[in-house]
C-alpha atoms as a PDB file:
ATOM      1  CA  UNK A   1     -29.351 -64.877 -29.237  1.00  0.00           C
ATOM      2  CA  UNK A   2     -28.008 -64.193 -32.798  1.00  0.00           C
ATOM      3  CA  UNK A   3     -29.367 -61.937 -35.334  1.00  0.00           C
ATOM      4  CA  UNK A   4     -29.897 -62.897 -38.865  1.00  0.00           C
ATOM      5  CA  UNK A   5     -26.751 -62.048 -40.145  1.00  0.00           C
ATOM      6  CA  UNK A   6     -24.855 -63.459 -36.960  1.00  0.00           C
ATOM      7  CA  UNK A   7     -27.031 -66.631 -37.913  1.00  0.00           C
ATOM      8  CA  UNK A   8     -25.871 -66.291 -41.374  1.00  0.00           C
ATOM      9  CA  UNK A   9     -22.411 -66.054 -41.258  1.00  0.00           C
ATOM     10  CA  UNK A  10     -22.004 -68.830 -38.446  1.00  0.00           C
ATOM     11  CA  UNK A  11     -23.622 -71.193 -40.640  1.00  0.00           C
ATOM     12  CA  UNK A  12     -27.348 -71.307 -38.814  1.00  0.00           C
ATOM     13  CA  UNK A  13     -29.300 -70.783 -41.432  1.00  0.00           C
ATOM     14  CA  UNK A  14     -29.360 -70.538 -44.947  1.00  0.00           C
ATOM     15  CA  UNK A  15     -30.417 -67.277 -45.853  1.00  0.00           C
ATOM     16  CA  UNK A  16     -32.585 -64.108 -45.728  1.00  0.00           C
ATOM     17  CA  UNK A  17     -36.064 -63.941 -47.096  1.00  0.00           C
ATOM     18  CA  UNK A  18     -38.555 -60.989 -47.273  1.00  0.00           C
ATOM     19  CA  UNK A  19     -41.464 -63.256 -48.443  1.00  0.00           C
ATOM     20  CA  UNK A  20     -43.146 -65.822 -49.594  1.00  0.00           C
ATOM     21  CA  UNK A  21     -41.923 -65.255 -53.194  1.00  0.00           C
ATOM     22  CA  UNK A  22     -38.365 -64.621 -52.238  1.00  0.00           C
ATOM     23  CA  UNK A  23     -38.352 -68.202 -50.838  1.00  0.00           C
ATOM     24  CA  UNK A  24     -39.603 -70.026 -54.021  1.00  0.00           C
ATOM     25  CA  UNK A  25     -37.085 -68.145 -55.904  1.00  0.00           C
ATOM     26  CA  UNK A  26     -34.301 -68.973 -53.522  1.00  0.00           C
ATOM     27  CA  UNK A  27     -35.268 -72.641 -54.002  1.00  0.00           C
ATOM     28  CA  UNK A  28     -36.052 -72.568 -57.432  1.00  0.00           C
ATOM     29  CA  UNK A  29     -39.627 -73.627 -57.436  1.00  0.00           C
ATOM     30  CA  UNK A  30     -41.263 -72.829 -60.873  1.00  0.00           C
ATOM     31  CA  UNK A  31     -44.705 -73.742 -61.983  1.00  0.00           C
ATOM     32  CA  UNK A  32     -46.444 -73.444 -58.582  1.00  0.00           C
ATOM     33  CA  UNK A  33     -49.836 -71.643 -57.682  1.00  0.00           C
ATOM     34  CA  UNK A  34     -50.188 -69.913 -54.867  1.00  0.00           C
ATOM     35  CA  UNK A  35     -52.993 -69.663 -52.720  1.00  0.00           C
ATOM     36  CA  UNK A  36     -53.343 -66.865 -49.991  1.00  0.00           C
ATOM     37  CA  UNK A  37     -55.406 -67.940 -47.137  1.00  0.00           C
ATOM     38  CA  UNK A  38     -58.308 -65.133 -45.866  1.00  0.00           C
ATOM     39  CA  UNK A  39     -60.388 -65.752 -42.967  1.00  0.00           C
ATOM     40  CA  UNK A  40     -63.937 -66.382 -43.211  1.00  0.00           C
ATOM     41  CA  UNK A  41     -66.791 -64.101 -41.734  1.00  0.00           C
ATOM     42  CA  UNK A  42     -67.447 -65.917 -38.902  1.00  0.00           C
ATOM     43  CA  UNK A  43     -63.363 -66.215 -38.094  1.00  0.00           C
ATOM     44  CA  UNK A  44     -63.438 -62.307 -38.697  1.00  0.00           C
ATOM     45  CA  UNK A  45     -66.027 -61.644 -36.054  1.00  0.00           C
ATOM     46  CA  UNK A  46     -64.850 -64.296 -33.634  1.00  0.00           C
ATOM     47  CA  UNK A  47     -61.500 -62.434 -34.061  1.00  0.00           C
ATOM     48  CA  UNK A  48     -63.387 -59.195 -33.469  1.00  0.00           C
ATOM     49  CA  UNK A  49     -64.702 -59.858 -30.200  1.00  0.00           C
ATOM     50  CA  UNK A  50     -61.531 -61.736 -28.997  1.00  0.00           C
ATOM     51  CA  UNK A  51     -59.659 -58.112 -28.901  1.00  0.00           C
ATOM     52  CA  UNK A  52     -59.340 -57.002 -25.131  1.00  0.00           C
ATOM     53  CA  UNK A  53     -60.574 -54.024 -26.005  1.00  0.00           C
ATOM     54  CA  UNK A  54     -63.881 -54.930 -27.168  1.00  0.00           C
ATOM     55  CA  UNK A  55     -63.823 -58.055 -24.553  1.00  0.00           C
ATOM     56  CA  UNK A  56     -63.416 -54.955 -21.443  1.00  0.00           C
ATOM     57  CA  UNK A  57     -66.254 -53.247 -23.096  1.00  0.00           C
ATOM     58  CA  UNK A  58     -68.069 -55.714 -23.236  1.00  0.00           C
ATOM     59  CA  UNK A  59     -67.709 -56.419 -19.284  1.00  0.00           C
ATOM     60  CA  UNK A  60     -69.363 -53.040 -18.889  1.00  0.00           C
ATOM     61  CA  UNK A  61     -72.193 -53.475 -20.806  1.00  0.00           C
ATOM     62  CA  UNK A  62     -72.595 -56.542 -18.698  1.00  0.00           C
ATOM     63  CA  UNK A  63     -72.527 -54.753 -14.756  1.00  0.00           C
ATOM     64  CA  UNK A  64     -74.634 -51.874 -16.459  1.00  0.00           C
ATOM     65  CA  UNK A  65     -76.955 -53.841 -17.533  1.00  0.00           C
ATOM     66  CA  UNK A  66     -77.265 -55.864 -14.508  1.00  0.00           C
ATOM     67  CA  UNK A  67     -77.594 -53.122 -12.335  1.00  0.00           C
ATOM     68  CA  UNK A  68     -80.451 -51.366 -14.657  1.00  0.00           C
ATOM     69  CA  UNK A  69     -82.322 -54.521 -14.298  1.00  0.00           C
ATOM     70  CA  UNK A  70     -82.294 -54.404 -10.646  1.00  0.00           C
ATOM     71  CA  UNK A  71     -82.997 -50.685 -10.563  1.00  0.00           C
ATOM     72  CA  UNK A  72     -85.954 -51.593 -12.595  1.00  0.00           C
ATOM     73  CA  UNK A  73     -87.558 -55.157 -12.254  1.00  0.00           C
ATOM     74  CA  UNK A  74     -88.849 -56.403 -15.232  1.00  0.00           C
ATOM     75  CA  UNK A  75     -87.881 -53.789 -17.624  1.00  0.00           C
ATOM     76  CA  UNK A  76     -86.271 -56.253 -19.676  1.00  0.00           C
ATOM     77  CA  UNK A  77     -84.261 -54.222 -22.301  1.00  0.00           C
ATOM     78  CA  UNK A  78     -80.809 -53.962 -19.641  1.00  0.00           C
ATOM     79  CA  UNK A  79     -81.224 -57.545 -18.667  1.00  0.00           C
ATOM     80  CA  UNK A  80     -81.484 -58.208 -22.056  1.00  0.00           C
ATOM     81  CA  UNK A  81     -78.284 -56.314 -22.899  1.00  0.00           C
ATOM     82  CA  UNK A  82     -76.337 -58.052 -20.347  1.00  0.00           C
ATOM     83  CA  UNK A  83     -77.285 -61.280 -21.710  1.00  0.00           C
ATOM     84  CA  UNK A  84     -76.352 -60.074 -24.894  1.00  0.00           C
ATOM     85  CA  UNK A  85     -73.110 -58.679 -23.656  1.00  0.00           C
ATOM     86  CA  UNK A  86     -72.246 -62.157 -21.949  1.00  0.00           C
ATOM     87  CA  UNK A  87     -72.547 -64.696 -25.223  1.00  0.00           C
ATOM     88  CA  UNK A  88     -70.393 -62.181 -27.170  1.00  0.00           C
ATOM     89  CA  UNK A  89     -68.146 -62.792 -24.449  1.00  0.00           C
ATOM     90  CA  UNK A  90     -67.702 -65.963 -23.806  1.00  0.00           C
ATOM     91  CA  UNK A  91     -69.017 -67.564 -27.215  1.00  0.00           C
ATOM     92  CA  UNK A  92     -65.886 -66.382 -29.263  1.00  0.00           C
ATOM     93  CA  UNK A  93     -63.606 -67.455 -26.488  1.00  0.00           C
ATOM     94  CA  UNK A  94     -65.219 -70.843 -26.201  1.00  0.00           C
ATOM     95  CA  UNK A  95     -64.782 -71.046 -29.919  1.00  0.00           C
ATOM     96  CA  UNK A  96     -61.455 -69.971 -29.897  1.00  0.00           C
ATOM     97  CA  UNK A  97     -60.629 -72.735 -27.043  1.00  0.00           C
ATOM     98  CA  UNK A  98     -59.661 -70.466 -24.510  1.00  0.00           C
ATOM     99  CA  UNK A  99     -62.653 -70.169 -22.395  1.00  0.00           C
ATOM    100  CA  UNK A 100     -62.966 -73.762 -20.631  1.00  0.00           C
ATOM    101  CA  UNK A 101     -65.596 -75.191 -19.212  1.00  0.00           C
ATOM    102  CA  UNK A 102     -64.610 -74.428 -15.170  1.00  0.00           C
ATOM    103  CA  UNK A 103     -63.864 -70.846 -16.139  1.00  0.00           C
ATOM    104  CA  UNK A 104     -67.531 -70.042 -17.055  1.00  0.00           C
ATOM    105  CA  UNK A 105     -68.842 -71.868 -14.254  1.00  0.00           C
ATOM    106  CA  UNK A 106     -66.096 -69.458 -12.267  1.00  0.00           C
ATOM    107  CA  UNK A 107     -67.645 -66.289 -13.461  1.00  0.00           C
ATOM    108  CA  UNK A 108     -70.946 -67.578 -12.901  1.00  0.00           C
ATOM    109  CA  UNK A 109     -70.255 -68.558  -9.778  1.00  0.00           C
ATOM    110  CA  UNK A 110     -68.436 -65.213  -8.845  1.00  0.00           C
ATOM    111  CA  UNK A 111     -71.837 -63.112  -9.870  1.00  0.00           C
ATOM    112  CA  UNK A 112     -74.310 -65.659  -7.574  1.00  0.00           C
ATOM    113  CA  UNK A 113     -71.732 -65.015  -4.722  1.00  0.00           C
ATOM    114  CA  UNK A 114     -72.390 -61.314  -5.418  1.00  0.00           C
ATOM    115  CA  UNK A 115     -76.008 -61.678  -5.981  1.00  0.00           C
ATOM    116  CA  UNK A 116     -75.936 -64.012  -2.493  1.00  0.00           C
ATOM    117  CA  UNK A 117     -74.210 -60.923  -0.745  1.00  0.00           C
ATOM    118  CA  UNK A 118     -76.441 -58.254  -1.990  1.00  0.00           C
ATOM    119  CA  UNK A 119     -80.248 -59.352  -1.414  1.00  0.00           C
ATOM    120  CA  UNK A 120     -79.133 -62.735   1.167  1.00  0.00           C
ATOM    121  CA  UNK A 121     -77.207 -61.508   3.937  1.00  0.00           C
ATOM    122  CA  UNK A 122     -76.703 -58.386   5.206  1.00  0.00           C
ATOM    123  CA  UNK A 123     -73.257 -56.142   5.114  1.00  0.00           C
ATOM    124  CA  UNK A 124     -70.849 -56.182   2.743  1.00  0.00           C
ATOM    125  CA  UNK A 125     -68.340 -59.303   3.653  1.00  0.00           C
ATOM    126  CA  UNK A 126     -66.801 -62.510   2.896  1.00  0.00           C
ATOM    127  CA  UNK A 127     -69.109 -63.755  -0.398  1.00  0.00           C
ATOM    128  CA  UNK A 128     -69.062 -60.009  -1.977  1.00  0.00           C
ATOM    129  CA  UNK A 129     -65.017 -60.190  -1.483  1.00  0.00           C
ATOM    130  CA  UNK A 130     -64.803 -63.881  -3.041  1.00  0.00           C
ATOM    131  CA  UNK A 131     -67.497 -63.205  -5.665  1.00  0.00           C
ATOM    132  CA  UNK A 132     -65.606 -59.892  -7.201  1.00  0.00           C
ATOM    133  CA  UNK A 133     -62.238 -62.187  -6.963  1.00  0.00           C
ATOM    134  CA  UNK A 134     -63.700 -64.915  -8.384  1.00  0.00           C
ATOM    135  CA  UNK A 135     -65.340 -62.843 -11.243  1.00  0.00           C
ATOM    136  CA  UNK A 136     -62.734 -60.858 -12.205  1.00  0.00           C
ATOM    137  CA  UNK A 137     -60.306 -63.281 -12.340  1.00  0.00           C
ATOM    138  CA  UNK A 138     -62.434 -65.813 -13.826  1.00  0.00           C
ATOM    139  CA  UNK A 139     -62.488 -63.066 -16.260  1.00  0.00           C
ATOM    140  CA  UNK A 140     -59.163 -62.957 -17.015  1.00  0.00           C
ATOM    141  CA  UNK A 141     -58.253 -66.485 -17.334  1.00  0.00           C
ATOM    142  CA  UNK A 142     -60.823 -66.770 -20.085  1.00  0.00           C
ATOM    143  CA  UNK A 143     -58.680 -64.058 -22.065  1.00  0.00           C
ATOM    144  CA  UNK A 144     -55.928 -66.126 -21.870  1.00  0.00           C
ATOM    145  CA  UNK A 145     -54.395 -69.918 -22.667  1.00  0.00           C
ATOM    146  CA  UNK A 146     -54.133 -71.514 -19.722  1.00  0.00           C
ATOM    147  CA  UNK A 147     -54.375 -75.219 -18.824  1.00  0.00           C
ATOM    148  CA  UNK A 148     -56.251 -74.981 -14.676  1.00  0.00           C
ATOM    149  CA  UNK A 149     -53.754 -72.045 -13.654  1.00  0.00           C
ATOM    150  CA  UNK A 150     -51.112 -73.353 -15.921  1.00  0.00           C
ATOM    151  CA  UNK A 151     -49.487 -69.772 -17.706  1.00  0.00           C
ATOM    152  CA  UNK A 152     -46.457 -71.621 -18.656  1.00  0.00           C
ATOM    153  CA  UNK A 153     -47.286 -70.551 -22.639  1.00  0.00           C
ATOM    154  CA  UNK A 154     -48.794 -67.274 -22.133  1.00  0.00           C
ATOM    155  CA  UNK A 155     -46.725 -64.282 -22.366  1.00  0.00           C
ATOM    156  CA  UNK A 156     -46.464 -61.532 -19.488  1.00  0.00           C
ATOM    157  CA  UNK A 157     -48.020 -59.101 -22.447  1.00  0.00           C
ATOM    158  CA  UNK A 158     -50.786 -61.255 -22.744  1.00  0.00           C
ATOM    159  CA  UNK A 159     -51.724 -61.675 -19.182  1.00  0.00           C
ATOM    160  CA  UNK A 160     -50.967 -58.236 -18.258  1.00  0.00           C
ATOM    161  CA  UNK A 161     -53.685 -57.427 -21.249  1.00  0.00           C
ATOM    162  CA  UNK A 162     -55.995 -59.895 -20.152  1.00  0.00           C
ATOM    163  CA  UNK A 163     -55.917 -58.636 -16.835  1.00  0.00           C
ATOM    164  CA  UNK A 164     -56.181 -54.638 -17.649  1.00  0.00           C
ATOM    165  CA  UNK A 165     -59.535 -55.321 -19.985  1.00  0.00           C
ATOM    166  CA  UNK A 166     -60.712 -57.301 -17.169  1.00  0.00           C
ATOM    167  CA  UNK A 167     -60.200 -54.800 -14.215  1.00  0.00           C
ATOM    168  CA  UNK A 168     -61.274 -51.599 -16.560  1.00  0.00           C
ATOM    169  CA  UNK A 169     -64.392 -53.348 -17.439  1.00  0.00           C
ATOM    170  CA  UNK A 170     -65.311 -53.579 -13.923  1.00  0.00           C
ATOM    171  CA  UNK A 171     -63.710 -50.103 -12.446  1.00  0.00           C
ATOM    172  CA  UNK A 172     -65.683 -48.612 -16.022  1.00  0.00           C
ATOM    173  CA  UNK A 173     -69.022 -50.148 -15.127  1.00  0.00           C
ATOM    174  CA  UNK A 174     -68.309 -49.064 -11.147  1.00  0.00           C
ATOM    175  CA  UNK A 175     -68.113 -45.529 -12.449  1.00  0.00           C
ATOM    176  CA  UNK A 176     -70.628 -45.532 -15.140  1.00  0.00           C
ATOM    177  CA  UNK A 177     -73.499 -46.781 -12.378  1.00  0.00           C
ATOM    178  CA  UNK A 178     -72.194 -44.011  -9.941  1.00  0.00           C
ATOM    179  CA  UNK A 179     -71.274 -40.791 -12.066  1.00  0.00           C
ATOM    180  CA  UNK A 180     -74.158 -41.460 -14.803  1.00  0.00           C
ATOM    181  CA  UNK A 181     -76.513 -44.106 -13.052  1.00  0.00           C
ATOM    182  CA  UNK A 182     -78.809 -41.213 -11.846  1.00  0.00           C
ATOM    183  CA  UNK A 183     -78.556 -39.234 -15.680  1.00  0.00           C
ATOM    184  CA  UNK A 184     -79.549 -42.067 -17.751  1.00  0.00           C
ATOM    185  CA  UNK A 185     -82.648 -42.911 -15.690  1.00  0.00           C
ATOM    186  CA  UNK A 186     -84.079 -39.254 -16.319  1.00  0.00           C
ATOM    187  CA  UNK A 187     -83.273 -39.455 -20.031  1.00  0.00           C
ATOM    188  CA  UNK A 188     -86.369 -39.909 -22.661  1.00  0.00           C
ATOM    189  CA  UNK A 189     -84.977 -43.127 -24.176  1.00  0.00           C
ATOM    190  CA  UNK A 190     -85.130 -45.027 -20.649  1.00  0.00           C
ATOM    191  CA  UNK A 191     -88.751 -43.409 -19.418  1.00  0.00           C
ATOM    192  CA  UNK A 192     -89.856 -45.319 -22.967  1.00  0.00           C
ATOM    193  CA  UNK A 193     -88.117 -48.594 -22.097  1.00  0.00           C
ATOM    194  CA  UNK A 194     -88.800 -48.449 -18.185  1.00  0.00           C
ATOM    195  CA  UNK A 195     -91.343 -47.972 -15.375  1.00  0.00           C
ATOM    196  CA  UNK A 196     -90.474 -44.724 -14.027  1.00  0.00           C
ATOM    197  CA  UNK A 197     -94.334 -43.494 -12.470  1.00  0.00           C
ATOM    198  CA  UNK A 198     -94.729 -44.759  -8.704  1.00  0.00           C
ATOM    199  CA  UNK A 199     -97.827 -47.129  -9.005  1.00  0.00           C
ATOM    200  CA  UNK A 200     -99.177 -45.557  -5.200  1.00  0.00           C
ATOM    201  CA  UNK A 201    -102.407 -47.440  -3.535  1.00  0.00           C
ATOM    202  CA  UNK A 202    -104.849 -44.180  -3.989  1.00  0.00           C
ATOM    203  CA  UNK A 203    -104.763 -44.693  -7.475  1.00  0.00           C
ATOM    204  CA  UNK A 204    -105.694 -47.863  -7.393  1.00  0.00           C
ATOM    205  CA  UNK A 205    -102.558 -50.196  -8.105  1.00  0.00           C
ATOM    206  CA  UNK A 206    -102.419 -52.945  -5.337  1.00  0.00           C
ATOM    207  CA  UNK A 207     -99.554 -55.723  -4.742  1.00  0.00           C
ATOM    208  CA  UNK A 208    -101.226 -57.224  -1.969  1.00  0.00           C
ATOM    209  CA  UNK A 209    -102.177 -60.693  -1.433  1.00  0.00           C
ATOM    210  CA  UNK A 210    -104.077 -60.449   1.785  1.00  0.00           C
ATOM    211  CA  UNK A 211    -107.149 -59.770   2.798  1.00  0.00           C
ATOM    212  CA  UNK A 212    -106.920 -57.776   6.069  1.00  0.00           C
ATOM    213  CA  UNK A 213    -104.473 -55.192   6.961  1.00  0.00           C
ATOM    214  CA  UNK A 214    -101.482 -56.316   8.645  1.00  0.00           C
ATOM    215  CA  UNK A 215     -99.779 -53.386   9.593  1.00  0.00           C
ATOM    216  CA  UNK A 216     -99.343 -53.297  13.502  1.00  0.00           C
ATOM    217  CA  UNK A 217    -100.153 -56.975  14.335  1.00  0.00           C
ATOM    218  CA  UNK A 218     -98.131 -59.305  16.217  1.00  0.00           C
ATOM    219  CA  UNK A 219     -96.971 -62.543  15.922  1.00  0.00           C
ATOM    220  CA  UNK A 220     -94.471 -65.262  16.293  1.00  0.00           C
ATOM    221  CA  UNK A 221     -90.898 -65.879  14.016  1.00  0.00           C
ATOM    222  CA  UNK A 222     -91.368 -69.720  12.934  1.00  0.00           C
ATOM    223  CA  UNK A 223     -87.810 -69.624  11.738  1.00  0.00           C
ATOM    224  CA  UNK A 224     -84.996 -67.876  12.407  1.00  0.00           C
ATOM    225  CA  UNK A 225     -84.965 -64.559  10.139  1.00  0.00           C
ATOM    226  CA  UNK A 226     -81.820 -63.900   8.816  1.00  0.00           C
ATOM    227  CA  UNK A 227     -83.244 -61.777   7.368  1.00  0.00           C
ATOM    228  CA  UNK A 228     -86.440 -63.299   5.903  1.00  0.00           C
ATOM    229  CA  UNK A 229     -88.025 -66.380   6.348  1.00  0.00           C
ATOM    230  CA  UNK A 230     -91.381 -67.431   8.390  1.00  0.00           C
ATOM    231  CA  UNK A 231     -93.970 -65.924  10.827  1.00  0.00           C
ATOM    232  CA  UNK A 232     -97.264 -67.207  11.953  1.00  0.00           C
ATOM    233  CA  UNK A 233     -99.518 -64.670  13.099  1.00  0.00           C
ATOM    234  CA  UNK A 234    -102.910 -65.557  14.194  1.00  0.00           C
ATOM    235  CA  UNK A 235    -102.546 -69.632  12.956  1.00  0.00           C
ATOM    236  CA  UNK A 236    -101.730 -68.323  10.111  1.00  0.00           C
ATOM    237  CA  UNK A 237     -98.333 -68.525   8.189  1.00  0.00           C
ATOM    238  CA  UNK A 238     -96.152 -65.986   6.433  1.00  0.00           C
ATOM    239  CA  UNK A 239     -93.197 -65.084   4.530  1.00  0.00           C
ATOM    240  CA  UNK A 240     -91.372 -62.453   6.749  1.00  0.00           C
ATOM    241  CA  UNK A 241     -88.412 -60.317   6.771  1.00  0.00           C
ATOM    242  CA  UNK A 242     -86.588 -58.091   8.648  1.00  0.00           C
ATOM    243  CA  UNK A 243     -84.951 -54.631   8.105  1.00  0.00           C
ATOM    244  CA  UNK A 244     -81.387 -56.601   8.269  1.00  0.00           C
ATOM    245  CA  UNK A 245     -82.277 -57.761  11.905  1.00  0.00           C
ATOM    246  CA  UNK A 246     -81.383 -61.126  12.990  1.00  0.00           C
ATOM    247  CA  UNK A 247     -84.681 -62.711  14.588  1.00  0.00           C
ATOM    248  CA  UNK A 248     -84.482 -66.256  16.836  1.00  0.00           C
ATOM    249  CA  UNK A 249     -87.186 -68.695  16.218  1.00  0.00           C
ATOM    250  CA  UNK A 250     -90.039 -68.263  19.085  1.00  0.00           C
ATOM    251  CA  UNK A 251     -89.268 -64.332  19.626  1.00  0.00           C
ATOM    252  CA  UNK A 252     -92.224 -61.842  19.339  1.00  0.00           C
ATOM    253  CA  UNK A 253     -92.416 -59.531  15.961  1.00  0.00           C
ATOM    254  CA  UNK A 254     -94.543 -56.975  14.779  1.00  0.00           C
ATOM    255  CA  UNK A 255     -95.575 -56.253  11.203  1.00  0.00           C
ATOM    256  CA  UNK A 256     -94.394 -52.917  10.604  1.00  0.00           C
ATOM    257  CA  UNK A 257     -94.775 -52.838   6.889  1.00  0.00           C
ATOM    258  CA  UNK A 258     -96.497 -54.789   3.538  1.00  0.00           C
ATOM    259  CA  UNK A 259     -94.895 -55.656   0.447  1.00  0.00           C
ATOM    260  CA  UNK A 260     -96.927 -57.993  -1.506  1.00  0.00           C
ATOM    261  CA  UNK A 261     -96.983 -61.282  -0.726  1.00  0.00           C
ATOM    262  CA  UNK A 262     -94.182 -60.620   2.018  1.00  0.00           C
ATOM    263  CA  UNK A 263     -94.392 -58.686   5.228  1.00  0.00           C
ATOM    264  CA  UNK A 264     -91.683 -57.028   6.946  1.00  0.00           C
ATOM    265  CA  UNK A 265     -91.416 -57.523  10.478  1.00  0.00           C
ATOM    266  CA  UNK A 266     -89.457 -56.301  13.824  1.00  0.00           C
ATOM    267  CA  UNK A 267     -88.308 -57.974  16.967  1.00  0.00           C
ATOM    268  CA  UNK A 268     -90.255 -56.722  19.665  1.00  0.00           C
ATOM    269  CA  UNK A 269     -89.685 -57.942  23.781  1.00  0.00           C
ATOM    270  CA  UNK A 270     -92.957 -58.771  25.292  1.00  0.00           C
END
């Protein structure tokens, strides 16, 4: 609780120094060589990406890209972004020692909970909840020096940074995919990159794997659809699903639709 002159005058310390040189001279070192330390490239970029800043842009990059990818299977160039975005992420912290082991398994483990919620089951509930919690503080906890929740060593200025590059990132990326999702998918750059034409059956382009029209025909659920799963229609066996539906095992369906190798099905009360 003293300052340096307090310090000083009560006989805490020996002196003031303004630098390195000040010290040798106050000690009367003569004949020494100094050497300055600099960091090396790799330190510099590590460094680089290990600014919240940078680490909360990079969280962007990674939901855009994600949701690119999924607004255009197989385009590649987003997905390929994201994946970018994520090593630049968690390499330098892992370097650094901040990012351990469980905490990457965390944030992957937060996005399949997402993923699980989004194309598994239906509504928006319990995994989407746990999966954005799990992310985003995974997220944070990476940023930071903790030993498993231990924050005893890390500063309320580091954790409140930690936590603000964390939560931008994702409220950023919310808002870029709403206000300028539609934009970017008209621009020139993206029609180059992605499939933008709709590949309709009179021209010729054809996804599906069966031989007869199934459109209209009835059948049986195998399994329970939850919302996909299997239905056998004339002896034969399918992959079904539902429009979000929940279908018993043994219960009637009709085929009210063809995607590929899957058809989509509805209950129906004979």
């Amino acid at each position: 609780t003293l300052s340096t002159n307090e310090a000083i005058r009560y006989g805490y310390c020996e002196g003031k120094v303004g630098s390195v040189d000040d010290i040798l001279k106050k000690n009367n070192i003569k004949g020494h060589e100094l050497d300055h330390f600099q960091l090396g490239l790799t330190d510099r970029i590590v460094g680089f990406f290990l600014n919240p800043f940078i680490s909360g842009l990079l969280i962007l990059v990674i939901l855009a890209g994600i949701y690119f990818e999924m607004q255009a299977p197989g385009i590649g160039f987003a997905g390929a972004a994201a994946l970018v975005a994520v090593i630049l992420y968690l390499v330098p912290y892992y370097l650094n020692g901040l990012a351990e082991n469980w905490e990457i398994l965390a944030f992957f483990g937060g996005l399949a909970l997402i993923g699980i919620e989004l194309f598994v089951i239906p509504g928006f509930g319990v995994a989407g909840i746990a999966g954005i919690t799990v992310t985003v503080c995974s997220l944070v906890l990476i940023m930071v020096n903790n030993d498993a929740f231990d924050l005893e060593f890390v500063s309320l200025n580091e954790l409140v940074l930690a936590f603000t590059a964390a939560v931008a990132g994702v409220l950023g990326g919310v808002v870029l995919l709403f206000v300028a999702g539609a934009k970017v998918s008209n621009t020139r750059f993206y029609k180059q990159i992605a499939l933008t034409d709709t590949q309709e059956s009179k021209a010729g382009y054809t996804a599906n794997f069966n031989t007869q029209i199934m459109t209209g025909k009835r059948g049986v659920a195998q399994t329970v659809l939850r919302p996909s799963g299997k239905v056998v229609i004339g002896k034969q066996l399918y992959d079904a699903f539902t429009r979000g539906e929940y279908v018993n095992a043994g219960e009637h369906i009709e085929v009210i639709l063809e995607t590929g190798s899957s058809l989509q099905v509805k209950r129906i009360v004979e």
